[in-house]
C-alpha atoms as a PDB file:
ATOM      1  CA  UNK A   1      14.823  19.752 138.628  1.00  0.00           C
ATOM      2  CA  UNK A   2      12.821  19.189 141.361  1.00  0.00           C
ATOM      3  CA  UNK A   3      12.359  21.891 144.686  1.00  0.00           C
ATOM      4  CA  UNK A   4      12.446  20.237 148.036  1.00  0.00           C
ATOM      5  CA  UNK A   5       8.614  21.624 148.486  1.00  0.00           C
ATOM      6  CA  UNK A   6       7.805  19.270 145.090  1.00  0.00           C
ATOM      7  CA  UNK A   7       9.848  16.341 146.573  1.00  0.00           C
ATOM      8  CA  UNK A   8       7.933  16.678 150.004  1.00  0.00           C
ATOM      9  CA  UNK A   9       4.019  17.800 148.544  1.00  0.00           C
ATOM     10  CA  UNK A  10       2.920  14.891 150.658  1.00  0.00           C
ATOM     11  CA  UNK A  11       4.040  16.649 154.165  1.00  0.00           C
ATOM     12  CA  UNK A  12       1.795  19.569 153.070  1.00  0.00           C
ATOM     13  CA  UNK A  13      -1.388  16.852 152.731  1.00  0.00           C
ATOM     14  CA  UNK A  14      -0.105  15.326 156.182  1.00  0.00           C
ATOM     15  CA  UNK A  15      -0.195  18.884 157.757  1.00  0.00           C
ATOM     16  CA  UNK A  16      -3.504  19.709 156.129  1.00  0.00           C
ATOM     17  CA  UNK A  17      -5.464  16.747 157.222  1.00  0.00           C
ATOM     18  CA  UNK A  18      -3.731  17.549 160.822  1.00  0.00           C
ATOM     19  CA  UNK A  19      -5.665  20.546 160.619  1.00  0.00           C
ATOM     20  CA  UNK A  20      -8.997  19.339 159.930  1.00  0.00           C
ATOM     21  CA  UNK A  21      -8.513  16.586 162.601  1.00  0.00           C
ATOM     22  CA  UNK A  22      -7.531  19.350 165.000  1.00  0.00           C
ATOM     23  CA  UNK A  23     -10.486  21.560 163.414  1.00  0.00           C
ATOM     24  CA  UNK A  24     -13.381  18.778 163.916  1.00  0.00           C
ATOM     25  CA  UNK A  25     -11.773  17.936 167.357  1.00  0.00           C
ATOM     26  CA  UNK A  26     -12.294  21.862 168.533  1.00  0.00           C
ATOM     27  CA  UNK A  27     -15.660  21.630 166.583  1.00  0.00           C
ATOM     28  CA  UNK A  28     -17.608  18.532 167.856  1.00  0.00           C
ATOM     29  CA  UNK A  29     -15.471  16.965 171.185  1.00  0.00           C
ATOM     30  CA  UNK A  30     -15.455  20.836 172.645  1.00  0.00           C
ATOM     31  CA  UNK A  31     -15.059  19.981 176.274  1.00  0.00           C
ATOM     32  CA  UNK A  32     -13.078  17.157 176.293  1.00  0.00           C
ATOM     33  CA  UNK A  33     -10.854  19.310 173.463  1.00  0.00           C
ATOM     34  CA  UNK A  34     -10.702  21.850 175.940  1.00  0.00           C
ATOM     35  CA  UNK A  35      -9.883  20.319 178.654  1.00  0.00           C
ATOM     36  CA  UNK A  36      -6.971  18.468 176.978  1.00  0.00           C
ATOM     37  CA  UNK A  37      -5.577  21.782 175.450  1.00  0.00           C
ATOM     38  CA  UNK A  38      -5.895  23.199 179.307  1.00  0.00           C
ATOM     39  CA  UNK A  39      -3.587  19.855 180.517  1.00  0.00           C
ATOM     40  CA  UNK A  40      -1.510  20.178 177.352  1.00  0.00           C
ATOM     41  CA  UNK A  41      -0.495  23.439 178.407  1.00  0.00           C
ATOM     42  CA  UNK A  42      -0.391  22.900 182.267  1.00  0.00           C
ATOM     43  CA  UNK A  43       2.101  20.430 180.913  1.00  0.00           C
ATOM     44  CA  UNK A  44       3.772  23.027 179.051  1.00  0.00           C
ATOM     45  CA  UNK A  45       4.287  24.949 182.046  1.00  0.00           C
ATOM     46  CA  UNK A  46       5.757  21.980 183.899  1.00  0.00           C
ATOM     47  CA  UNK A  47       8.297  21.309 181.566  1.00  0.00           C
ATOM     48  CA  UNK A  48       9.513  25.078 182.013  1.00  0.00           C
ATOM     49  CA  UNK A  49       9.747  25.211 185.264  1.00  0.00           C
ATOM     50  CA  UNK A  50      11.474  21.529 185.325  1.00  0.00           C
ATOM     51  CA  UNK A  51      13.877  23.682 182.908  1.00  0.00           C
ATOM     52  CA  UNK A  52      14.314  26.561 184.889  1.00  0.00           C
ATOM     53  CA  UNK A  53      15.411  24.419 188.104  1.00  0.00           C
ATOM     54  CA  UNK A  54      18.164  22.380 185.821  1.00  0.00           C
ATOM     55  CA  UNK A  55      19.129  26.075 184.647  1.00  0.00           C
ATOM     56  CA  UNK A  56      19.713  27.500 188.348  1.00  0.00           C
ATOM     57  CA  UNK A  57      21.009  23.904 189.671  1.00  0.00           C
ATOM     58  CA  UNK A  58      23.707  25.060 186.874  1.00  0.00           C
ATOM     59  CA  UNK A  59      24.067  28.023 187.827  1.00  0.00           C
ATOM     60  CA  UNK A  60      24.617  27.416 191.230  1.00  0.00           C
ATOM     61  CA  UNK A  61      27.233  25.050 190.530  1.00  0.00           C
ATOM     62  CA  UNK A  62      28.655  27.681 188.762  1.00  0.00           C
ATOM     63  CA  UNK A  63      28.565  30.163 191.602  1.00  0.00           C
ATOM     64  CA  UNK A  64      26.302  32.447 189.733  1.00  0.00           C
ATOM     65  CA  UNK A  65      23.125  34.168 191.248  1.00  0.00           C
ATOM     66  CA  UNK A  66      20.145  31.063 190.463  1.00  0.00           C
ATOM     67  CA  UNK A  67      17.403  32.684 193.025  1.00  0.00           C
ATOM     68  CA  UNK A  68      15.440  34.288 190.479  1.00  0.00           C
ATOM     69  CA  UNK A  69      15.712  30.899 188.096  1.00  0.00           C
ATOM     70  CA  UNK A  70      14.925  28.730 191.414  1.00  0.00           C
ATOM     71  CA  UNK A  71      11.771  30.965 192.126  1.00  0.00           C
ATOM     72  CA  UNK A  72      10.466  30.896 188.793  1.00  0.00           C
ATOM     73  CA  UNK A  73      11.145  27.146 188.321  1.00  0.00           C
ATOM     74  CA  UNK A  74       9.078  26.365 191.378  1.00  0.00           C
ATOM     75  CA  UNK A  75       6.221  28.590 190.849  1.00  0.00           C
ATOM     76  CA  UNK A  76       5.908  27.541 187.543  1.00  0.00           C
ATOM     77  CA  UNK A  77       5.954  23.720 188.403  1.00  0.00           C
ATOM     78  CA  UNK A  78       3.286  24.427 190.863  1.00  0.00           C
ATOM     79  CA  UNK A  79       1.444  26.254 188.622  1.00  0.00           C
ATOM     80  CA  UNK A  80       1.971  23.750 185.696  1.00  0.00           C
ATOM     81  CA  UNK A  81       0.663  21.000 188.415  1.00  0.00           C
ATOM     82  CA  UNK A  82      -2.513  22.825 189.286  1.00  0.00           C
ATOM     83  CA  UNK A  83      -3.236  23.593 185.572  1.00  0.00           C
ATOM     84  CA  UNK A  84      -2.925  19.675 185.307  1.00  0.00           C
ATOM     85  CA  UNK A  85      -4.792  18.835 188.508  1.00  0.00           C
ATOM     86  CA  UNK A  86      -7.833  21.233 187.738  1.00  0.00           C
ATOM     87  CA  UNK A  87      -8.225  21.840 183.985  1.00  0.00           C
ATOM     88  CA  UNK A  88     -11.663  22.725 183.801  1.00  0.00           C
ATOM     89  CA  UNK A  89     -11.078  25.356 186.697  1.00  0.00           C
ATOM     90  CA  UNK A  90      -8.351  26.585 185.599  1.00  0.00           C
ATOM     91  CA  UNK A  91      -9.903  27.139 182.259  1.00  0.00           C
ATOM     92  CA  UNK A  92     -12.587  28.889 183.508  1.00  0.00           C
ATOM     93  CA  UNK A  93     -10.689  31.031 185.425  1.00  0.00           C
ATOM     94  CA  UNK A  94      -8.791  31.614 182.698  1.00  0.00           C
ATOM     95  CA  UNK A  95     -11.802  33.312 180.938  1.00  0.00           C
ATOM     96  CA  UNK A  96     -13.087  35.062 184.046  1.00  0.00           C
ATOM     97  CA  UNK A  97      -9.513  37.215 184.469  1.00  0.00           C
ATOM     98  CA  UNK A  98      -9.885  37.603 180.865  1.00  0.00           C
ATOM     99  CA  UNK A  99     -13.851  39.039 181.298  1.00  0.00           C
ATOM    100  CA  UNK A 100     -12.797  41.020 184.416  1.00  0.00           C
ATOM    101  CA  UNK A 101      -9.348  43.113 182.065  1.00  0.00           C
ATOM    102  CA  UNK A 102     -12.020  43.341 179.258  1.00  0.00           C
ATOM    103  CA  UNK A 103     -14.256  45.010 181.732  1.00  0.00           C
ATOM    104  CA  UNK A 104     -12.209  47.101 183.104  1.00  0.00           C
ATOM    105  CA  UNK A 105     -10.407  48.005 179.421  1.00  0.00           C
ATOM    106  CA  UNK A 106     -14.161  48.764 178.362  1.00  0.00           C
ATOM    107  CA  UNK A 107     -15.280  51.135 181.046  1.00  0.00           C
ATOM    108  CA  UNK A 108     -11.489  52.971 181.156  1.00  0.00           C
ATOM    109  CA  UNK A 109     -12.128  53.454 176.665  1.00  0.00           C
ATOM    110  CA  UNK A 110     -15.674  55.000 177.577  1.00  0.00           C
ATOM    111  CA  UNK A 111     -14.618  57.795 180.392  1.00  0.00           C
ATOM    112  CA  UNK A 112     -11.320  58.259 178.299  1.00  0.00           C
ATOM    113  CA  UNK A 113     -14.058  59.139 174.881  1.00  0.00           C
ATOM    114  CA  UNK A 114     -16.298  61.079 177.183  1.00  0.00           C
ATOM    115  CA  UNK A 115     -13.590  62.662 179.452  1.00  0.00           C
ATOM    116  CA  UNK A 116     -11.853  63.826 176.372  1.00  0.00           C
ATOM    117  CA  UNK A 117     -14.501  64.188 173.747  1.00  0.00           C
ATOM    118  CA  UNK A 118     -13.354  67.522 172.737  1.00  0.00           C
ATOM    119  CA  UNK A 119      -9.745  66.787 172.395  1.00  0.00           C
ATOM    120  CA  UNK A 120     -10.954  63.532 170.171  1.00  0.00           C
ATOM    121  CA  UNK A 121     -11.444  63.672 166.615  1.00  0.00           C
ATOM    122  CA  UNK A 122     -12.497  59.731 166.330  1.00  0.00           C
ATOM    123  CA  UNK A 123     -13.863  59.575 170.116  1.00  0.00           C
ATOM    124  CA  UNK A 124     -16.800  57.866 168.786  1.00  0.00           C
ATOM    125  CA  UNK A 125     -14.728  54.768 167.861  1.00  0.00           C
ATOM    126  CA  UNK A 126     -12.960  54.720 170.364  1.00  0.00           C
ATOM    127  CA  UNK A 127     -16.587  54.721 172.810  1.00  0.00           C
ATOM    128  CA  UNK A 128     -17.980  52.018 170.448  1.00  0.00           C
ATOM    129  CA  UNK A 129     -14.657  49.969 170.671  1.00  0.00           C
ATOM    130  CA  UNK A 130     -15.435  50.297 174.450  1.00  0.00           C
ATOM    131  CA  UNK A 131     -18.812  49.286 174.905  1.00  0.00           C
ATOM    132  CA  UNK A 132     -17.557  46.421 172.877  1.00  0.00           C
ATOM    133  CA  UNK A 133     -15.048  45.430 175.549  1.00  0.00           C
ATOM    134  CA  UNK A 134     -17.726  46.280 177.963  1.00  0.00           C
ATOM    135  CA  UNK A 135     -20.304  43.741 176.860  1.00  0.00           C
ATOM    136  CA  UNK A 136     -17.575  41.380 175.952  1.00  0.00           C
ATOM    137  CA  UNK A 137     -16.154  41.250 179.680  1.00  0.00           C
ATOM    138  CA  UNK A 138     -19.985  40.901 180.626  1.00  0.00           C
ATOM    139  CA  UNK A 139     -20.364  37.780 178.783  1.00  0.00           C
ATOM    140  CA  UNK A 140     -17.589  36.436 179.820  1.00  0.00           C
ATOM    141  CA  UNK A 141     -17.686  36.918 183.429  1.00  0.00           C
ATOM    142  CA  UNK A 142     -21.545  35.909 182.989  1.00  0.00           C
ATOM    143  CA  UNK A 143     -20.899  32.491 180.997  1.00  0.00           C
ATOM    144  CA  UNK A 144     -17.387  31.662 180.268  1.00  0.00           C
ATOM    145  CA  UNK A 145     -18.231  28.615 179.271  1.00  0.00           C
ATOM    146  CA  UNK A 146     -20.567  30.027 176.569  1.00  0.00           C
ATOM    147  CA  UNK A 147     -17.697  32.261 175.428  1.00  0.00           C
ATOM    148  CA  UNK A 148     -14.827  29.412 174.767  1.00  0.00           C
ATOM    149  CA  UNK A 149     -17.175  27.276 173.405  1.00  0.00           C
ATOM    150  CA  UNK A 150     -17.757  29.996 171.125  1.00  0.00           C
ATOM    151  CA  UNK A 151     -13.591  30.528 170.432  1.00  0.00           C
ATOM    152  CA  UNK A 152     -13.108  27.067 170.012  1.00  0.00           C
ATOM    153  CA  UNK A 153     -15.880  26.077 167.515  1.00  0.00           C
ATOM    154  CA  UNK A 154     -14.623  29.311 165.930  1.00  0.00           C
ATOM    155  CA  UNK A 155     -11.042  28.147 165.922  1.00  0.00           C
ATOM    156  CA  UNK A 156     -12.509  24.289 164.638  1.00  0.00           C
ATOM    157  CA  UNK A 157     -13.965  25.844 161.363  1.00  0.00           C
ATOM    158  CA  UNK A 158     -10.838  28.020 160.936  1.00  0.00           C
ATOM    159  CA  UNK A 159      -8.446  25.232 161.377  1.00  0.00           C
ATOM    160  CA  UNK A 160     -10.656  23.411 158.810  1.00  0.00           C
ATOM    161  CA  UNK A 161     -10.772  25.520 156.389  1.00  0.00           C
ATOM    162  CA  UNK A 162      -6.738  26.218 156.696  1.00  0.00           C
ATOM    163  CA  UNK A 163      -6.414  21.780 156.941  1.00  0.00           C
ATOM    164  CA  UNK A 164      -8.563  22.250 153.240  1.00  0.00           C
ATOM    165  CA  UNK A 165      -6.628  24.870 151.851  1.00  0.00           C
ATOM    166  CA  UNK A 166      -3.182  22.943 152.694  1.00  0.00           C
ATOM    167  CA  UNK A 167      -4.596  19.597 151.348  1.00  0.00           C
ATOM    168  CA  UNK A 168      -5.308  21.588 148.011  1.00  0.00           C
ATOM    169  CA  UNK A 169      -2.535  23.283 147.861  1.00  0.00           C
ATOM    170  CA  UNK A 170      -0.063  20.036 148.374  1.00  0.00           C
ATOM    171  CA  UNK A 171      -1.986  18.726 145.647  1.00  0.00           C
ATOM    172  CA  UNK A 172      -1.114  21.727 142.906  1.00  0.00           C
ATOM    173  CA  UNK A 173       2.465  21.458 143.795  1.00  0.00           C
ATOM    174  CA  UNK A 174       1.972  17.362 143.260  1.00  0.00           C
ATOM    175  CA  UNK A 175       1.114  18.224 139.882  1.00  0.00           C
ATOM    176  CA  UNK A 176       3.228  20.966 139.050  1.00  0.00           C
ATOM    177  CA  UNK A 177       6.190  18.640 139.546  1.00  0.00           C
ATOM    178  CA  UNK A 178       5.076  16.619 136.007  1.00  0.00           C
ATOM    179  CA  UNK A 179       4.559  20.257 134.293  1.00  0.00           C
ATOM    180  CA  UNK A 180       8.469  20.952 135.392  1.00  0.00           C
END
């Protein structure tokens, strides 16, 4: 008797070779990658607040309280538009909030190891694990762009070796359908 996963090995080869298209996409069309993933989710964020304005036109009708919904609905539309409008900025920002909280993280882990380096038993860890942050936000705020081109060939390679691993594995379950 077959299992539905043996009936349906083939959607596990579909799903890998997904992955490695995904994975060679991240890895050798980086900035037009990332600029698409920056629209995709601008249009993400469209679509919710498109939702949340059908939600509190509904819940007007109903006589319920819909300002909250409303608010959120058009800020998020507005973001989701900019997003849309201005990927590449937008992206970039993106990174440069993320370098300024790393930053910040960094130097607040280094006065808390110092500040409380008696009190501490693994205070060097947690100084280390700050400097880390440190020089992370540095970089980032210094050359985002460096930084997610970084991430995404990163997250190519992984996505290729998971696209790999799912082809393979599709194919085992292929052939442990004729052992059954």
């Amino acid at each position: 008797m077959k299992t539905n996963l043996q009936k349906n090995w083939w959607v596990l080869t579909v799903n890998g070779l997904l992955a490695i298209l995904f994975g060679a996409l991240a890895l050798f069309a980086t900035e037009a990658f990332m600029l698409g993933m920056s629209m995709y989710f601008g249009l993400l964020v469209l679509i919710g607040g498109i939702l949340l304005l059908v939600g509190a036109y509904d819940k007007q009708r109903k006589q319920k309280s819909y300002s909250m919904m409303l608010t959120e609905g058009i800020i998020s539309i507005i973001i989701g538009v900019i997003i849309m409008v201005f990927p590449g900025s937008t992206l970039k920002l993106f990174f440069i909030f993320i370098g300024i909280w790393s930053l910040l993280l960094g130097l607040f882990k280094i006065y808390v190891a110092i500040a409380l380096r008696k009190m501490m038993e693994f205070r060097y860890m947690f100084f280390l694990g700050g400097l880390l942050l440190f020089a992370i936000g540095l970089v980032l705020l210094l050359d985002p762009a460096y930084v997610a081109g970084f991430v995404l060939k990163a997250v190519g390679v992984i996505f290729i070796v998971i696209g790999i691993m799912l082809a393979y594995f599709s194919f085992v379950v292929k052939n442990a359908e004729k052992e059954v």
